[in-house]
Protein backbone atom coordinates (compact mmCIF):
# COMPACT_ATOMS: atom_id res chain seq x y z
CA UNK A 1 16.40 21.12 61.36
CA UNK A 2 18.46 20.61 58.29
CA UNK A 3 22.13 19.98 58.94
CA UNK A 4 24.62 22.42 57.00
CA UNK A 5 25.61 18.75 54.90
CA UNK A 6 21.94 18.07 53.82
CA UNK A 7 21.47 21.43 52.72
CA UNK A 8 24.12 21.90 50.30
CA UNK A 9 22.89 17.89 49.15
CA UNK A 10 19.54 19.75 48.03
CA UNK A 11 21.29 22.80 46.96
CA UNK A 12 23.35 20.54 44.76
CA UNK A 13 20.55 18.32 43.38
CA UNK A 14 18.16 21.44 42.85
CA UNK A 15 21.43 23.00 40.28
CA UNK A 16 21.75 19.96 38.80
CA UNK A 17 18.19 19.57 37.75
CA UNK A 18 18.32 23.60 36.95
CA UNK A 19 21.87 22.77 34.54
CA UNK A 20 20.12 19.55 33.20
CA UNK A 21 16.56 21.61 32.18
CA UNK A 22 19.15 24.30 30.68
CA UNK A 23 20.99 21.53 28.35
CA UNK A 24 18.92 19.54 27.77
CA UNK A 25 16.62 19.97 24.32
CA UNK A 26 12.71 19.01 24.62
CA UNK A 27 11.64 16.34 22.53
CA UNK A 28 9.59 18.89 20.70
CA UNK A 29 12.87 20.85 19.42
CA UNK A 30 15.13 17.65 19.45
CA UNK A 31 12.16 16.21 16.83
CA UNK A 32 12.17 19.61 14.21
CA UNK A 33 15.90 19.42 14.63
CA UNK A 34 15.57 15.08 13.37
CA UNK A 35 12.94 16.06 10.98
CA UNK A 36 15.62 19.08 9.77
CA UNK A 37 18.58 16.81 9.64
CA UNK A 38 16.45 13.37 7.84
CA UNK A 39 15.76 15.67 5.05
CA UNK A 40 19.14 16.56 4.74
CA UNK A 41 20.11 13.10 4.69
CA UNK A 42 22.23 13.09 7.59
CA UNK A 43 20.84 9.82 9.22
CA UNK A 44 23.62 10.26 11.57
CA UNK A 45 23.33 13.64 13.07
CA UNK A 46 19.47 12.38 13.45
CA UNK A 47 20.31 9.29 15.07
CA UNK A 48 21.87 11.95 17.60
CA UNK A 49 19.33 13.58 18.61
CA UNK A 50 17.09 10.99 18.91
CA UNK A 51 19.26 9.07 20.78
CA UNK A 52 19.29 12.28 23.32
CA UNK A 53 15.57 12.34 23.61
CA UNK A 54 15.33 8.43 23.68
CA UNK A 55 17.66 8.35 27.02
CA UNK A 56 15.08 11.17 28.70
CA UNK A 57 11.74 9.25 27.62
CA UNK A 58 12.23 5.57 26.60
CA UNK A 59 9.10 4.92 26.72
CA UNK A 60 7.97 7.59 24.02
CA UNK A 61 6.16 5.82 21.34
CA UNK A 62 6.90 8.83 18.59
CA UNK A 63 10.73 8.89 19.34
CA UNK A 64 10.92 4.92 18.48
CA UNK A 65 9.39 5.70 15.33
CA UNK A 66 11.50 7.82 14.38
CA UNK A 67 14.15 5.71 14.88
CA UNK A 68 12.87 3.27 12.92
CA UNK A 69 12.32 5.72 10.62
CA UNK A 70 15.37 6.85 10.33
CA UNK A 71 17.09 2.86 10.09
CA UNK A 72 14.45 2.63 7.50
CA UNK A 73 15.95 5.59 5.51
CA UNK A 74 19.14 4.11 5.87
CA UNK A 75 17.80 0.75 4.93
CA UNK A 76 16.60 2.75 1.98
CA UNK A 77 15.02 6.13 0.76
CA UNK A 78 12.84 4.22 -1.61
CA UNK A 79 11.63 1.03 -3.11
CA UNK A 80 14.20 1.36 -5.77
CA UNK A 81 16.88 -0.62 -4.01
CA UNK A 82 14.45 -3.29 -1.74
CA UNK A 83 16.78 -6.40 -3.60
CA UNK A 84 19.72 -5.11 -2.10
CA UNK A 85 19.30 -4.16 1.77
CA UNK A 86 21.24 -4.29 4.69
CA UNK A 87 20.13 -6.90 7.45
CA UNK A 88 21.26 -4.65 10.54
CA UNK A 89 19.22 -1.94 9.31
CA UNK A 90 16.59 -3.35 9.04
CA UNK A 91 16.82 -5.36 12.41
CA UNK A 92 16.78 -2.26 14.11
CA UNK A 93 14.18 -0.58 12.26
CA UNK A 94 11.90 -3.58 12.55
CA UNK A 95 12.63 -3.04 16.39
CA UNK A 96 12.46 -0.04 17.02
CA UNK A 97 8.45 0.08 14.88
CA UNK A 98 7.50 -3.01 17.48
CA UNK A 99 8.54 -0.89 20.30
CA UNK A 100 6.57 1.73 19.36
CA UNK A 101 3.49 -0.51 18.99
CA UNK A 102 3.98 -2.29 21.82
CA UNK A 103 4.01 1.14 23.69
CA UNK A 104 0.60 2.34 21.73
CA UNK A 105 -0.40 0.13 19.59
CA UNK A 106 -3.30 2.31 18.05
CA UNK A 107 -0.10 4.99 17.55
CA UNK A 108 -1.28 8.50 17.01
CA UNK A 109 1.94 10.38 16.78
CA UNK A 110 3.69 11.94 13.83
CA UNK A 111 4.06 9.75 10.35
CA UNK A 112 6.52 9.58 7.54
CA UNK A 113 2.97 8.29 5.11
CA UNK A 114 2.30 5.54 7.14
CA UNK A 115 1.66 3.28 10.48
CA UNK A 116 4.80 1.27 12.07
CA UNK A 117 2.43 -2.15 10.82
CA UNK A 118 3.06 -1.07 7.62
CA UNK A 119 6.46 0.13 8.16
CA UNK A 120 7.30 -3.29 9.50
CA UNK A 121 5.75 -5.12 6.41
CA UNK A 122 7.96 -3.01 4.18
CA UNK A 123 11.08 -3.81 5.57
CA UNK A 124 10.64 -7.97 5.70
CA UNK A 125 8.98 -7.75 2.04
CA UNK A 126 12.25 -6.07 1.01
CA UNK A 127 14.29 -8.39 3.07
CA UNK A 128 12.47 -11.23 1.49
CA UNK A 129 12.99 -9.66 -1.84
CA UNK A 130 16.46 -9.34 -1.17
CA UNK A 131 16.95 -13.01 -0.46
CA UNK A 132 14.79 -13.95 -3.51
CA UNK A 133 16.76 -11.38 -5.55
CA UNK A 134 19.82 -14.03 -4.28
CA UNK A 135 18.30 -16.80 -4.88
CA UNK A 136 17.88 -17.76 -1.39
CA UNK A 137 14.00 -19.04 -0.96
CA UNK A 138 14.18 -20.42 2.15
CA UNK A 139 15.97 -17.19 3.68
CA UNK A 140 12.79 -14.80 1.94
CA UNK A 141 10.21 -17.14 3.58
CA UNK A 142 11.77 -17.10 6.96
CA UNK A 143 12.10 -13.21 6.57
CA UNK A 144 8.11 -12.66 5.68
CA UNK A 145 7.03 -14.90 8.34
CA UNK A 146 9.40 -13.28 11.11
CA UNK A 147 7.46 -10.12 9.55
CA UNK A 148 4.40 -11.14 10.61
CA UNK A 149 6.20 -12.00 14.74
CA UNK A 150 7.20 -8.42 14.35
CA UNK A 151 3.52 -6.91 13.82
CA UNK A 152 3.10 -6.50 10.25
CA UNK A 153 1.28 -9.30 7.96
CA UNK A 154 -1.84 -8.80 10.46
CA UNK A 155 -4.47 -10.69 9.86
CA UNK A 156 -6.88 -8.08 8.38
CA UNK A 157 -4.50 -6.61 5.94
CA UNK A 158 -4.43 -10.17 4.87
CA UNK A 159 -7.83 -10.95 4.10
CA UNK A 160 -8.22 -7.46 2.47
CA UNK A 161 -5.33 -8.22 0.03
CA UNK A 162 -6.64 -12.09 -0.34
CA UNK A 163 -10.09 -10.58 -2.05
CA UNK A 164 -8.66 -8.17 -3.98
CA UNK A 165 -6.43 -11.52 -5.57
CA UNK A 166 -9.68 -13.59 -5.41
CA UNK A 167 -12.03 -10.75 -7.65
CA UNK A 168 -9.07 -11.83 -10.56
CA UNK A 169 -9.49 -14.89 -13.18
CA UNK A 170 -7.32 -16.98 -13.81
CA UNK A 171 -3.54 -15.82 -15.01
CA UNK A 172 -4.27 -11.86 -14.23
CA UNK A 173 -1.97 -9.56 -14.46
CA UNK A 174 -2.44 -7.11 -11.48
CA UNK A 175 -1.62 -3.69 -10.70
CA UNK A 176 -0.82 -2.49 -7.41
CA UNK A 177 -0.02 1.05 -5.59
CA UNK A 178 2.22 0.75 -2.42
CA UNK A 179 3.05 -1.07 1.06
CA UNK A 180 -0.46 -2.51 1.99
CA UNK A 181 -1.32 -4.13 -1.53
CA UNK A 182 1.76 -5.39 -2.43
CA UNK A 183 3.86 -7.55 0.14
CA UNK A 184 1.06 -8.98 1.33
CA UNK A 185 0.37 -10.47 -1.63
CA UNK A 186 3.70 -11.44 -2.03
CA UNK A 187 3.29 -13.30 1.24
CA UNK A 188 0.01 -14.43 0.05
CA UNK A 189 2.00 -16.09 -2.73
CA UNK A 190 4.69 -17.04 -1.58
CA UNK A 191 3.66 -18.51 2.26
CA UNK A 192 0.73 -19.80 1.43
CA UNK A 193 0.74 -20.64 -2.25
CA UNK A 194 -2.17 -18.77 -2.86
CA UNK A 195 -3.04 -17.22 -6.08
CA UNK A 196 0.28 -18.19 -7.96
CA UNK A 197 -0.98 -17.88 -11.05
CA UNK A 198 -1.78 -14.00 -10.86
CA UNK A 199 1.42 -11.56 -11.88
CA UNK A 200 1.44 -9.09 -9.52
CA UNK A 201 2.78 -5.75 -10.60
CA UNK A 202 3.95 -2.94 -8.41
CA UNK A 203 3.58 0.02 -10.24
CA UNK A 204 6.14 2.22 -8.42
CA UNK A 205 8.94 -0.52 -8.65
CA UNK A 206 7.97 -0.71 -12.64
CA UNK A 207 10.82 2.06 -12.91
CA UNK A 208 13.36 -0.15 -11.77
CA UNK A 209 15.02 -1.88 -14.62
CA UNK A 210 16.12 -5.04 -12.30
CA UNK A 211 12.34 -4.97 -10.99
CA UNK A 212 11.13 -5.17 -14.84
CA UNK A 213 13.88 -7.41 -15.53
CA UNK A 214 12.81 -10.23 -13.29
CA UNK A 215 9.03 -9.67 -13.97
CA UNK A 216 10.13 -10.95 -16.98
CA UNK A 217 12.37 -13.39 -16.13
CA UNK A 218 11.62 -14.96 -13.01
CA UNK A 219 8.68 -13.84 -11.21
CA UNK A 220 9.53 -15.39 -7.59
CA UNK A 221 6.28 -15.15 -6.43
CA UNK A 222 4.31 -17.01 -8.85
CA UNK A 223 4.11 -19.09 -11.39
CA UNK A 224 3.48 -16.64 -14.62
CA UNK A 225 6.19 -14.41 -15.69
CA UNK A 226 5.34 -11.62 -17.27
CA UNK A 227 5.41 -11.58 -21.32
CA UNK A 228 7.36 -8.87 -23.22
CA UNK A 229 8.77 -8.14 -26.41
CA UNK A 230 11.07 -5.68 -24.85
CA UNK A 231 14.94 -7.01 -24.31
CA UNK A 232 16.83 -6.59 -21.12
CA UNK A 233 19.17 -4.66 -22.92
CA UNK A 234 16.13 -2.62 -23.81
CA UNK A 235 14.85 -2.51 -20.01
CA UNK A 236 18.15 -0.99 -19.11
CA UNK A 237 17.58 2.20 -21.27
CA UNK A 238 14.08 2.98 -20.43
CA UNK A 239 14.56 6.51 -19.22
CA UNK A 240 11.24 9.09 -18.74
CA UNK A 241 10.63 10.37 -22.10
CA UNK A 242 9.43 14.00 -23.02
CA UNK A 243 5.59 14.05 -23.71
CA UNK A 244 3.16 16.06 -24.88
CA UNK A 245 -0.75 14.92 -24.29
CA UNK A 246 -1.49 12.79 -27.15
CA UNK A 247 -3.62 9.77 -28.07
CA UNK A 248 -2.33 6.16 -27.68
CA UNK A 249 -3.34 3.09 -29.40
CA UNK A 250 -3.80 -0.70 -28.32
CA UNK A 251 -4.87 -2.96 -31.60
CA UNK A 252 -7.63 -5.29 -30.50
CA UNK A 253 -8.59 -8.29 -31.82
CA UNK A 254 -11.77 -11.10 -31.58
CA UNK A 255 -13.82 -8.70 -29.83
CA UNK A 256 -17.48 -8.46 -31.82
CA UNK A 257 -18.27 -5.20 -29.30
CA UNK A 258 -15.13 -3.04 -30.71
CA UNK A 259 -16.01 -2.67 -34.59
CA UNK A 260 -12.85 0.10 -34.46
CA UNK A 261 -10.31 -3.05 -33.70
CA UNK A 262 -8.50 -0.79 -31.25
CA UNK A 263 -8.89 0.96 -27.86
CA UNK A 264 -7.80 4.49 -27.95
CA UNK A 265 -7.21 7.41 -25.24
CA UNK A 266 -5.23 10.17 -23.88
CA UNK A 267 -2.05 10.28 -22.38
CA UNK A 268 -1.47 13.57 -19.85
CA UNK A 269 2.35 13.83 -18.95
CA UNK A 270 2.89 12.45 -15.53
CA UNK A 271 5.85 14.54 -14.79
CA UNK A 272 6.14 18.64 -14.70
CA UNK A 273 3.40 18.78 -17.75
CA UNK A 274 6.63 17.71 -19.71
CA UNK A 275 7.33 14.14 -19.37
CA UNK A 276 5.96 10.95 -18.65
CA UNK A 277 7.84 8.14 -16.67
CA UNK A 278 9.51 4.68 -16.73
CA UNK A 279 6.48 3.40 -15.21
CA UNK A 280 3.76 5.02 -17.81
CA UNK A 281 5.48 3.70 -20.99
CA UNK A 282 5.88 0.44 -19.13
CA UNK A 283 2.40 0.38 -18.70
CA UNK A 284 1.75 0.74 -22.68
CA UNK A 285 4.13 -1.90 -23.26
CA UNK A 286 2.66 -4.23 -20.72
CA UNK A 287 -0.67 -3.45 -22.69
CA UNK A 288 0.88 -4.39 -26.34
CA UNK A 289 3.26 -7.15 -25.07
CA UNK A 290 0.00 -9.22 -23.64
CA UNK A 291 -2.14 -8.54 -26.62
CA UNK A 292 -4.86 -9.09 -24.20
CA UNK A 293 -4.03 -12.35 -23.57
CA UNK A 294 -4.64 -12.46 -19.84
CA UNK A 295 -6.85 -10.56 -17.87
CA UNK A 296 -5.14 -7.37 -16.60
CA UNK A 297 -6.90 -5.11 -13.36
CA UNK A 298 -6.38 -2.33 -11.15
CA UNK A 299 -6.43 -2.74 -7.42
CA UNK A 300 -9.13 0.08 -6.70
CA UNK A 301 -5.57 1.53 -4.12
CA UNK A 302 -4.26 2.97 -7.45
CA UNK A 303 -3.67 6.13 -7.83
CA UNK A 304 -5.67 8.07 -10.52
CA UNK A 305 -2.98 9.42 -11.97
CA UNK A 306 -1.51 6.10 -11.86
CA UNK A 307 -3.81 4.58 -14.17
CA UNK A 308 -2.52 6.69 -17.41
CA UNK A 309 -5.89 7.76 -18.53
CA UNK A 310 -7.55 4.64 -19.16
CA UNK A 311 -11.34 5.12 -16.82
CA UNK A 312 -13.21 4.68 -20.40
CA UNK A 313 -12.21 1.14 -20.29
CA UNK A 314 -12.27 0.36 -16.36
CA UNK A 315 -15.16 -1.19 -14.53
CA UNK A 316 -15.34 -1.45 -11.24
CA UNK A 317 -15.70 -5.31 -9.63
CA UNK A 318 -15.01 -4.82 -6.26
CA UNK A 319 -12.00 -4.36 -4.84
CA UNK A 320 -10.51 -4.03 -8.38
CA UNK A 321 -10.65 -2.78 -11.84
CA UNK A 322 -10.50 -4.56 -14.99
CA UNK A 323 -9.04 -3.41 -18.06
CA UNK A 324 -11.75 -4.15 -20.77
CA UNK A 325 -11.35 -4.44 -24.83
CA UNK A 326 -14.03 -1.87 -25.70
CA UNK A 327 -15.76 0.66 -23.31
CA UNK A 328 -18.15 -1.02 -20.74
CA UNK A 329 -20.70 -0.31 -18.30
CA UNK A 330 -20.26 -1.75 -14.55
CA UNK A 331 -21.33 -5.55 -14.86
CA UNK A 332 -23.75 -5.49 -11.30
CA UNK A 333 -23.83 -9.28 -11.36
CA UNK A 334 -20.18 -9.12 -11.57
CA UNK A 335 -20.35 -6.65 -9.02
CA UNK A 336 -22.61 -8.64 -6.79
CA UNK A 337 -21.19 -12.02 -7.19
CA UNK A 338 -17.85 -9.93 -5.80
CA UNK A 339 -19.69 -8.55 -2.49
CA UNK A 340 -21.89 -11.08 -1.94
CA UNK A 341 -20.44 -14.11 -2.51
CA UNK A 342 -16.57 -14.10 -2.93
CA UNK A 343 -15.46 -11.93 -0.81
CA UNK A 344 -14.47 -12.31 3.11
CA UNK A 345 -15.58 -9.98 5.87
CA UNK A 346 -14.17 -11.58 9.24
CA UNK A 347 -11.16 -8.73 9.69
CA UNK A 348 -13.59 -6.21 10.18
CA UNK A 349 -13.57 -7.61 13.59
CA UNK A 350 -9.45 -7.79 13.72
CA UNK A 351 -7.87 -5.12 16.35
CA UNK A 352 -6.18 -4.02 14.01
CA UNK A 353 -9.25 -1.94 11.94
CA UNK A 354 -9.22 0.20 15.10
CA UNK A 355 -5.43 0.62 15.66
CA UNK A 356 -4.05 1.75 11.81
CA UNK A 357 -6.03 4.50 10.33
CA UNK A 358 -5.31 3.14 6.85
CA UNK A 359 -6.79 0.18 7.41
CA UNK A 360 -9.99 2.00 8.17
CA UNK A 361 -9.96 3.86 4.81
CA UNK A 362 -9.62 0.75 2.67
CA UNK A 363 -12.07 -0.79 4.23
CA UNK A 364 -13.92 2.21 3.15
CA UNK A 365 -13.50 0.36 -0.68
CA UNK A 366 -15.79 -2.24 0.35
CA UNK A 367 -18.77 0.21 1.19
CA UNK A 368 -17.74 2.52 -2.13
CA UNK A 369 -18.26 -0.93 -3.94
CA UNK A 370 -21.39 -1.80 -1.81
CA UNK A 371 -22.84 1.48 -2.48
CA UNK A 372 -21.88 2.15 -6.31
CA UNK A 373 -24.07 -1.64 -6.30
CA UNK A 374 -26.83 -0.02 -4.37
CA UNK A 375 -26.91 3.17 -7.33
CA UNK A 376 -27.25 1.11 -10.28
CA UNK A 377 -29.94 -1.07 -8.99
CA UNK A 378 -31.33 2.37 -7.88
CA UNK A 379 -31.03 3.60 -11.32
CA UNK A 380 -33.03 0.54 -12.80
CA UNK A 381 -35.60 0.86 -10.20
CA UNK A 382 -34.80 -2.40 -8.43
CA UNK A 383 -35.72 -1.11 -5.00
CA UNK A 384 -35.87 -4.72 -3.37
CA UNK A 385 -32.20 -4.94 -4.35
CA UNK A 386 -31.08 -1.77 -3.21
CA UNK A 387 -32.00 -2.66 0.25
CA UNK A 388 -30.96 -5.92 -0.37
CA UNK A 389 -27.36 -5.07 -0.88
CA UNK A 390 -27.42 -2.41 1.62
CA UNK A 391 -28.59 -4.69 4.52
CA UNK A 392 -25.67 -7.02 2.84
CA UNK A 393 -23.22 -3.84 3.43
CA UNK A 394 -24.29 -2.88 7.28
CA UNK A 395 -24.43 -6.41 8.25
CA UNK A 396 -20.74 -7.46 7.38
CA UNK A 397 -19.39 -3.85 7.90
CA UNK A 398 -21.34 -2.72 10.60
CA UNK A 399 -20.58 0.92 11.94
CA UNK A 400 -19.62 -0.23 14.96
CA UNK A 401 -16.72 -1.79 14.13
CA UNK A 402 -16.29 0.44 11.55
CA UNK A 403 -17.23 4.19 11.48
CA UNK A 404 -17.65 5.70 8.28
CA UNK A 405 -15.22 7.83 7.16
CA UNK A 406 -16.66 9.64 4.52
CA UNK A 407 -19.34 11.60 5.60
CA UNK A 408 -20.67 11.89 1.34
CA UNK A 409 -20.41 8.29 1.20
CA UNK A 410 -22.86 7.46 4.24
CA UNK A 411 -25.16 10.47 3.38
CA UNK A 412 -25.29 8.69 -0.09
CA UNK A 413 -26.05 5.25 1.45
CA UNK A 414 -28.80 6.93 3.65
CA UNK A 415 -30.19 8.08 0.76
CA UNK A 416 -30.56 5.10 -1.75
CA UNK A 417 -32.28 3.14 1.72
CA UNK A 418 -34.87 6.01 2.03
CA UNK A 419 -35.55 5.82 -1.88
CA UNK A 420 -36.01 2.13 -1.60
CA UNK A 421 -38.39 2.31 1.42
């Protein structure tokens, strides 16, 4: 029998939950109303809610994302600013991305574009910029490496973006897309001196005047800066220009297979059908300034769009494209040598291939490479190498570590083996 004290205890307690299930928002609402307020810029009122649903589930993997999200934001809305960024923010970013992957490391809730591993990758290569930016080497190698403590710098992302350096002579100049082909490289670079002599060339950061500017200049983590006729005073005025599709020129010279002494090709405008930007006239400059000079590729990340046109003079070697002087077919010893022999397949077996979706899809560039082999041996009717290179393909990438995912792609790799049977 319940004593007249206890019951109004559990009266009490059973109002209190009742008030606190009233006021209190679910993490469903509190997360439109962070998602609301982050594209309103107001990293504040976010910080707010989260910090609300954060004290009713600390253990939510999501919620710590978004908090480092949100830091990250702070830290910076873009890549424009990555020489200049504020150490608390990006402590507790960084922090608050571990947490989350130390909750679930294979995380599977919401993304702003990508995985907290990447996340955290981003915001020590742009500390480490920062530092460089500064002139303060030691700080920018202490900053990559603490990266890699944090969870980013894994090692599969690392052997992915050492063979994309490795399919490059000697002195390239190299194009990359985003987060997970660029500071990794830089780490590659600048922790373990590898590949110093390649330029590497972010091609989202090519709008930045300062980025351009130290290209140029001093290229911190290599040993080739990158040649231009353009001035710094010129670099500051670059501004998107106003474009209509129209043909554009590079002269070329000792090359007995162009007889024209020039590449030519169409330029779409990048921006609105109206305009083309910083980064696409870079590009032609790049072109003119090196006078093909050094060997210039793709990473196969790129972005069509990104590559201003050009496919007429790309081949495919791998993990890369090069930028040829006259129009050329796919080289398959080139293209072999690449699979077979240079490249390193021991992070399909890193944790990591399973945890971070993206990592999945570029290893998806290796079988693409593997398979575009297998067609032009196909094509020539070179069925003992078809199989060869397939058996190659299922043997370091086998689908057990790693599923296919591209249905067309494994259909089209079923295929070519029953041809060659």
């Amino acid at each position: 029998m319940l004593t007249g004290d206890a019951m109004k205890k559990i009266l009490l307690l059973v109002l209190l939950v009742f008030v606190q299930s009233c006021t209190t928002d679910s993490w469903e609402t509190l997360r439109s109303k962070t998602e609301d307020a982050l594209g309103k810029k107001n990293y504040s009122e976010a910080l707010e809610y989260l910090e609300n649903a954060l004290s009713s589930d600390p253990e939510n993997a999501e919620i710590h994302y978004y908090i480092g999200q949100t830091y990250r934001m702070m830290l910076f809305a873009d890549g424009s600013i990555i020489n200049n960024v504020n150490m608390p923010y990006a402590s507790k970013s960084s922090d608050h991305f571990r947490k989350a992957i130390e909750i679930s490391p294979k995380y599977t809730g919401n993304k702003f574009v990508v995985d907290p591993y990447s996340k955290i990758q981003s915001i020590w290569g742009s500390v480490a910029m920062t530092y460089l930016y500064n002139d303060n080497p030691d700080s920018a190698r202490w900053a990559l490496k603490h990266g890699q403590e944090e969870g980013g710098f894994y090692p599969a992302i690392m052997e992915y973006n050492k063979n994309i350096m490795a399919s490059c002579e000697k002195n390239a100049i190299l194009f990359t897309n985003g987060d997970n082909d660029t500071y990794p490289m830089w780490f590659l670079q600048f922790i373990e001196e590898y590949r110093r002599d390649i330029t590497v060339i972010n091609l989202s950061l090519l709008n930045v005047p300062w980025y351009i500017k130290q290209l140029k200049n001093s290229y911190p983590f290599g040993e080739n800066n990158l040649f231009l006729t353009l001035t710094d005073m010129d670099i500051d005025s670059l501004r998107a220009r106003n474009w209509r599709e129209q043909k554009v020129e590079i002269p070329v010279n000792h090359d007995p297979l162009n007889k024209v002494g020039k590449i030519a090709w169409f330029i779409k405008p990048t921006i609105d059908g109206k305009a083309i930007r910083v980064q696409d006239i870079m590009l032609i400059e790049i072109f003119r300034s090196n006078n093909w000079n050094r060997p210039v590729y793709f990473s196969t990340t790129v972005y069509e769009g990104n590559k201003i046109g050009l496919d007429h003079y790309l081949t495919l070697e791998g993990l890369v494209y090069k930028l040829n002087s006259h129009e050329e077919q796919i080289s398959t010893e080139k293209l072999n040598s690449n699979l077979t022999k240079v490249y390193i397949y021991h992070g399909v077996n890193d944790k990591h291939i399973d945890y971070v979706e993206e990592m999945q899809n570029l290893y998806q560039n290796y079988r693409h490479s593997f398979v575009t082999l297998a067609m032009l041996y196909d094509k020539t009717g070179q069925k003992e190498n078809v199989a060869a290179v397939l058996d190659i393909m299922d043997n370091v990438l086998p689908e057990s570590l790693l599923p296919y995912t591209n249905e067309e792609l494994k259909a089209e790799a079923i295929g070519l083996r029953e041809k060659a049977l």
